[in-house]
N, C-alpha and C. Protein backbone atom coordinates (compact mmCIF):
# COMPACT_ATOMS: atom_id res chain seq x y z
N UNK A 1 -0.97 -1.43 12.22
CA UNK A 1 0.45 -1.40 12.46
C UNK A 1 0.79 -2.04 13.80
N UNK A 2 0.17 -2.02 14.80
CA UNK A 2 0.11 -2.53 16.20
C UNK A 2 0.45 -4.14 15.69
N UNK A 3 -0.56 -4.88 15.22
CA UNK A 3 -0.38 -6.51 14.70
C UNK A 3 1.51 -6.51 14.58
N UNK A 4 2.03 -5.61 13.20
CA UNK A 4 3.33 -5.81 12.40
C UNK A 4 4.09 -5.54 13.72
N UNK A 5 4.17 -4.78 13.83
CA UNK A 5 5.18 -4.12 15.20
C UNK A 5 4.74 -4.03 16.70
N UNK A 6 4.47 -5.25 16.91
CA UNK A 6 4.33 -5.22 18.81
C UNK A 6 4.96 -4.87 19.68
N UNK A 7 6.09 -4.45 19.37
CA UNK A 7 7.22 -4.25 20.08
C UNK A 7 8.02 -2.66 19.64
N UNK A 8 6.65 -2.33 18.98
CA UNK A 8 7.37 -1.06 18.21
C UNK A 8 8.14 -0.81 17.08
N UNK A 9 8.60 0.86 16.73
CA UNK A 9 9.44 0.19 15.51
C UNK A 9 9.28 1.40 15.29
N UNK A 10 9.60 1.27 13.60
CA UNK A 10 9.21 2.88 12.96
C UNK A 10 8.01 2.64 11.33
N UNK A 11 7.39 3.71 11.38
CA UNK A 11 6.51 3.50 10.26
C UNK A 11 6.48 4.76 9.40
N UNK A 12 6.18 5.08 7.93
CA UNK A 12 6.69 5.82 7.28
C UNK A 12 5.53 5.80 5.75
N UNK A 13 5.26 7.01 5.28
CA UNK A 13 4.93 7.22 4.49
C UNK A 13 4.63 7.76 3.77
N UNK A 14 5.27 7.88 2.40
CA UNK A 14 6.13 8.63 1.48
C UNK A 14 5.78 9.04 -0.24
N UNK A 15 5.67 9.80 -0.71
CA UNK A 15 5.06 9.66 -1.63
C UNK A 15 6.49 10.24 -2.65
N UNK A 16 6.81 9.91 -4.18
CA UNK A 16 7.85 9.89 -4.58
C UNK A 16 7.20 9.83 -6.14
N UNK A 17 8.41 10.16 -7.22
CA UNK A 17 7.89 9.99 -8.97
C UNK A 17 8.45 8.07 -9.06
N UNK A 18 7.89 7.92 -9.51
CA UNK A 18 7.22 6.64 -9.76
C UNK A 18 8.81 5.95 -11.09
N UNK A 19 9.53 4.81 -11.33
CA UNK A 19 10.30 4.56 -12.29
C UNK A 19 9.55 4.11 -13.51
N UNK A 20 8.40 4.15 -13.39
CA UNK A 20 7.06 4.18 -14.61
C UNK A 20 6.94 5.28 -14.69
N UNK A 21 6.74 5.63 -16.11
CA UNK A 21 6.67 6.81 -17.08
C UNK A 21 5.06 7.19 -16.85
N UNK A 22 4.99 8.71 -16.01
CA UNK A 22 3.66 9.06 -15.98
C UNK A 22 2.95 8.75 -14.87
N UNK A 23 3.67 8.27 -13.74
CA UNK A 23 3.17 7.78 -12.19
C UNK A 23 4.15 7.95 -11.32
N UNK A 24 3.17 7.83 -10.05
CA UNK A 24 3.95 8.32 -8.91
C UNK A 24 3.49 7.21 -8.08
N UNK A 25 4.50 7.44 -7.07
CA UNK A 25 4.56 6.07 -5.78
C UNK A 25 4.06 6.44 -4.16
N UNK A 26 3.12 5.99 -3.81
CA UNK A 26 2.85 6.47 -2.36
C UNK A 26 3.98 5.11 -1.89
N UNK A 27 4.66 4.70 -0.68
CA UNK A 27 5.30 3.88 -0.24
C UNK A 27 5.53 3.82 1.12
N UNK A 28 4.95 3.10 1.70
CA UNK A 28 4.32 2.04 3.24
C UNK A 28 5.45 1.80 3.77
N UNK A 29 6.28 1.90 4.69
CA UNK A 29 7.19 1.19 5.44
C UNK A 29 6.91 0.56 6.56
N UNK A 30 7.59 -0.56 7.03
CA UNK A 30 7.55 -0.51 8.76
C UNK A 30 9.02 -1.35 8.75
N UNK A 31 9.32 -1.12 10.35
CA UNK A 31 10.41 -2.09 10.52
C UNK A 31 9.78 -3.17 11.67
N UNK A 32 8.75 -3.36 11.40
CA UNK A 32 8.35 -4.83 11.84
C UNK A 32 8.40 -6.35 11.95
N UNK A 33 7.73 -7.10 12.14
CA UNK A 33 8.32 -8.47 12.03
C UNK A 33 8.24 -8.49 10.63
N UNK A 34 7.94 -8.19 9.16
CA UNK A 34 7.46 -8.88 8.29
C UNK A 34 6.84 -9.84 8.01
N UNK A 35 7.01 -10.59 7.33
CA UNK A 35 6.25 -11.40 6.59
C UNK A 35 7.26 -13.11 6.44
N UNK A 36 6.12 -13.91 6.13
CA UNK A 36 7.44 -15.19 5.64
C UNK A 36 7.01 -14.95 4.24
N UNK A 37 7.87 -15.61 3.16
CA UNK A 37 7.36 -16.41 2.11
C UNK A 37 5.89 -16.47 1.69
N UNK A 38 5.62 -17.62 2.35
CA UNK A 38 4.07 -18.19 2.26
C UNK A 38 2.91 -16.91 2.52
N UNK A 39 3.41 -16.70 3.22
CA UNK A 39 1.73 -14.86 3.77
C UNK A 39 2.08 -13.68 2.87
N UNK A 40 3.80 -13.83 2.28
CA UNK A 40 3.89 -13.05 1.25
C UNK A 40 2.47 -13.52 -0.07
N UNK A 41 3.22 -14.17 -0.33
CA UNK A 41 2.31 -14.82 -1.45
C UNK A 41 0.57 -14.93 -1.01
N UNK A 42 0.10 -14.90 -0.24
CA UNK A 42 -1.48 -14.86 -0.09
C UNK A 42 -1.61 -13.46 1.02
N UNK A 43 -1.11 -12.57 0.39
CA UNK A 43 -1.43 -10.98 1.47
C UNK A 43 -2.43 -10.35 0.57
N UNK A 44 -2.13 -10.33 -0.71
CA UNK A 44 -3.50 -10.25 -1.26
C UNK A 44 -4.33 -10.60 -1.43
N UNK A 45 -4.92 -11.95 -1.37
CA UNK A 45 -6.05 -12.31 -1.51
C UNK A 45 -7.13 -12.31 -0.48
N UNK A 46 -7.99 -11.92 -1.18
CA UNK A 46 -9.37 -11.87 -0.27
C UNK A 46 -9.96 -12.61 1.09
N UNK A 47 -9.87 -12.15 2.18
CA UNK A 47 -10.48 -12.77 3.18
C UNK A 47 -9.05 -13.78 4.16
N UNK A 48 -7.84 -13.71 3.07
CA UNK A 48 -6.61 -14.31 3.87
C UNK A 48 -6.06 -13.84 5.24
N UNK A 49 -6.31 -14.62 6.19
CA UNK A 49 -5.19 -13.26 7.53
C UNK A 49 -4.30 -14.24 8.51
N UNK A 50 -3.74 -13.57 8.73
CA UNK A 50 -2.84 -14.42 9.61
C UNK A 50 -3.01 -14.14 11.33
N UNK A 51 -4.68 -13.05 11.56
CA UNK A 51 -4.76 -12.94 12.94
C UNK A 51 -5.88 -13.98 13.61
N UNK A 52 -6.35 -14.77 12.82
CA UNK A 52 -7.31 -15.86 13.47
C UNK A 52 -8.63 -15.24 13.32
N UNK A 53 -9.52 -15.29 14.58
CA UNK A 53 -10.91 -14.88 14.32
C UNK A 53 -11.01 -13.67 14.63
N UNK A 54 -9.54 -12.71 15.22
CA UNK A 54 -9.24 -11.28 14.88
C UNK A 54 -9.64 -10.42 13.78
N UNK A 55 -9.08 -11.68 12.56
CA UNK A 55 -9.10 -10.35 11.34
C UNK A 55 -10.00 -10.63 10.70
N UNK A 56 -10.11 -10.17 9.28
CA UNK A 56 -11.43 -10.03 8.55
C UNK A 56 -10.64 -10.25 7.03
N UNK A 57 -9.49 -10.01 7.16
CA UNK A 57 -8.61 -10.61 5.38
C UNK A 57 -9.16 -9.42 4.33
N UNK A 58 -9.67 -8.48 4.43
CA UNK A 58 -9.79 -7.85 3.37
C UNK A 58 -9.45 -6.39 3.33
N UNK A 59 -8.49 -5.97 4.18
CA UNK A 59 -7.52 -4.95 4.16
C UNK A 59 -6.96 -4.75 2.98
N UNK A 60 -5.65 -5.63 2.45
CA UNK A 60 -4.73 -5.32 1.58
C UNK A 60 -5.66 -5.65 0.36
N UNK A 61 -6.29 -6.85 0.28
CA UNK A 61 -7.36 -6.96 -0.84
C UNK A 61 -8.18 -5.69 -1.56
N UNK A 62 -8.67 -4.88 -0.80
CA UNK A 62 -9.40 -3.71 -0.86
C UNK A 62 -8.52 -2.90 -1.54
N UNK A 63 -7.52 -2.97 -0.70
CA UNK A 63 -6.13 -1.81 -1.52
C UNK A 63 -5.76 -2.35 -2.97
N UNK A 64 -5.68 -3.54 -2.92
CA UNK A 64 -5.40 -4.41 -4.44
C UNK A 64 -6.68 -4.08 -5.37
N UNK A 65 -7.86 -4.32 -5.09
CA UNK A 65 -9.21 -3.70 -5.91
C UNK A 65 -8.92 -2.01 -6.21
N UNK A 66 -8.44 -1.17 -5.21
CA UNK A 66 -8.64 0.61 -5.00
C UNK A 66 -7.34 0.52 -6.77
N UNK A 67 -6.28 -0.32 -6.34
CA UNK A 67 -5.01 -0.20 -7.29
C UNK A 67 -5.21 -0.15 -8.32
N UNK A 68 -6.27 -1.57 -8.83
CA UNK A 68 -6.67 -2.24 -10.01
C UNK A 68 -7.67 -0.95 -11.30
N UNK A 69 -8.99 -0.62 -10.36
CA UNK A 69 -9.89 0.22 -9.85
C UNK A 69 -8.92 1.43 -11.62
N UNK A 70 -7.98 1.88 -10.37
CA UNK A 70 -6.99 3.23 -10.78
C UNK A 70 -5.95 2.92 -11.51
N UNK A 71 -6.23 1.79 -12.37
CA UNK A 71 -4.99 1.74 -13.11
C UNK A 71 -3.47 1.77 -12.77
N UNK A 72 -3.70 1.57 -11.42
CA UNK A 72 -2.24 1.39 -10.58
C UNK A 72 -1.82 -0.26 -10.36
N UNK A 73 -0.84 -0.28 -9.31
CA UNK A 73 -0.36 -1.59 -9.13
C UNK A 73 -0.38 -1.32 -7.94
N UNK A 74 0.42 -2.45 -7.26
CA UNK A 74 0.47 -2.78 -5.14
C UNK A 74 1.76 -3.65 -5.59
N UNK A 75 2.97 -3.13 -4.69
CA UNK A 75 4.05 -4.37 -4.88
C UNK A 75 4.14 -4.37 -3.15
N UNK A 76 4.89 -5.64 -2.89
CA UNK A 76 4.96 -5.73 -1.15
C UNK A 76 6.70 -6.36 -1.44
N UNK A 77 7.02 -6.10 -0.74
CA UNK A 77 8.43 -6.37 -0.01
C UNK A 77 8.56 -6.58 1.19
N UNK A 78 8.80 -8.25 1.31
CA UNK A 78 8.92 -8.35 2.86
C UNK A 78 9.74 -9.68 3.16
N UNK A 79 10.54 -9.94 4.58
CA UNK A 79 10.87 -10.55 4.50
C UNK A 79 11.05 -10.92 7.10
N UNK A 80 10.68 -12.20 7.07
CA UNK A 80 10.59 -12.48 8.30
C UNK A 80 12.01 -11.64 8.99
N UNK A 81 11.78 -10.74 10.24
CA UNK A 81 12.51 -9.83 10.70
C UNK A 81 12.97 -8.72 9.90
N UNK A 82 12.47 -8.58 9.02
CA UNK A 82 12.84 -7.57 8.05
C UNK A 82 12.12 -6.07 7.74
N UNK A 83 10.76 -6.38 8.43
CA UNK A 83 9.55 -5.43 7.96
C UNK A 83 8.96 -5.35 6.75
N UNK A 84 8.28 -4.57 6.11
CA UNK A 84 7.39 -4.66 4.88
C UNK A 84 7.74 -3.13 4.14
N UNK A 85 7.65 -3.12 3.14
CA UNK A 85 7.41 -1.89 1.99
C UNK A 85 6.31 -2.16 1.09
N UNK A 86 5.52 -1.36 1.00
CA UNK A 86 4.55 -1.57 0.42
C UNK A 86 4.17 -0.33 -0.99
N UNK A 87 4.33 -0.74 -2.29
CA UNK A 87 4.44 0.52 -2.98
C UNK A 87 3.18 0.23 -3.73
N UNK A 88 2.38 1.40 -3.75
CA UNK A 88 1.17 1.81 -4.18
C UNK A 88 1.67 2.86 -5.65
N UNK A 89 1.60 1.97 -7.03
CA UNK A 89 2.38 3.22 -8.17
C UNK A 89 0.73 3.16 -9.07
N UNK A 90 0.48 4.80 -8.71
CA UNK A 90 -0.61 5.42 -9.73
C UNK A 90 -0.46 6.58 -10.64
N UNK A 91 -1.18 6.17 -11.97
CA UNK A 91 -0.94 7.25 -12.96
C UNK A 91 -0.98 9.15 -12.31
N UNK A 92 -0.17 9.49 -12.98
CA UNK A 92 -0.32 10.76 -12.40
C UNK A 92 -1.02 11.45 -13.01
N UNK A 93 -1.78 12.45 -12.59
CA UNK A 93 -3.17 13.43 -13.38
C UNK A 93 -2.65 14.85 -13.52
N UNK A 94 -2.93 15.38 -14.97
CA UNK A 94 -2.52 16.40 -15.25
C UNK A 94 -3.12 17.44 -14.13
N UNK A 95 -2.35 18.77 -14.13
CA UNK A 95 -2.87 19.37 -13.05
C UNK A 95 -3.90 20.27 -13.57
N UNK A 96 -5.09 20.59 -12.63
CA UNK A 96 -6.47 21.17 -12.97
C UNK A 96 -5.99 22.80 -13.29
N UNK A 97 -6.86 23.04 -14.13
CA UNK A 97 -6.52 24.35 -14.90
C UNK A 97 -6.99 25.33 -13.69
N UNK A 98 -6.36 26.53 -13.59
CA UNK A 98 -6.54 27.08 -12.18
C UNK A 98 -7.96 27.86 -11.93
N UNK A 99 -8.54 27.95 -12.57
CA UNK A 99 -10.15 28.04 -12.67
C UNK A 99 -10.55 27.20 -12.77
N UNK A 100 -10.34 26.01 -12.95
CA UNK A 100 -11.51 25.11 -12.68
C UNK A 100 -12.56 24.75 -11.43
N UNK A 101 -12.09 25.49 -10.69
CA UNK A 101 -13.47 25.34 -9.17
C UNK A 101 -13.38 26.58 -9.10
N UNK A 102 -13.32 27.57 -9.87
CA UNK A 102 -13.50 28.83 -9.79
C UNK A 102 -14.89 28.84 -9.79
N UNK A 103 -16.07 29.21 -8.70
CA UNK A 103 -17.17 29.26 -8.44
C UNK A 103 -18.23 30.53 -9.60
N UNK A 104 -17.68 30.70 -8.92
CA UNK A 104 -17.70 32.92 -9.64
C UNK A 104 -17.80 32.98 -10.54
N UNK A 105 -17.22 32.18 -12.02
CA UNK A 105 -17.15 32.62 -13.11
C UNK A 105 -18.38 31.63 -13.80
């Protein structure tokens, strides 16, 4: 978050029911510089970065594999001076029967 917001800002993260039937949304904010266009479009891919011999490019990639992985998705929203949203939407899991880590029985 330091990289997005050098100058500070606010960061946020939220978890919410999902407008897909059967999932829920974790969701990333910042009010940072964002993004242009062009780094929109290659934020996922593997090994891409925009910090030089800083970064390593496989942050959001990893998160895009964890998404894929779980039958979820990764959407990004961003726009230069605008900051980023980042929504992480995964199936939701029925809830565990209340004995089930019941040791004892």
């Amino acid at each position: 978050m330091r990289d997005a917001m050098p100058d500070g800002g606010a960061f946020s993260i939220r978890g919410k029911a999902s407008t897909r039937a059967n999932c829920f949304d974790i969701v990333v904010a910042d009010t940072g510089l964002g993004m242009s266009e062009a780094v929109l479009q290659r934020a996922l891919d593997p090994f891409f970065t925009t910090k030089g011999a800083n970064g390593s490019g496989i942050g959001l990639a990893q998160v895009q594999a964890l998404m894929v992985q779980s039958s979820g998705s990764i959407d990004i929203e961003s726009a230069p001076g605008q900051g980023a949203t980042i929504r992480l939407t995964l199936p939701s899991c029925p809830l565990a029967d209340e004995h089930a880590l019941d040791l004892h029985h």
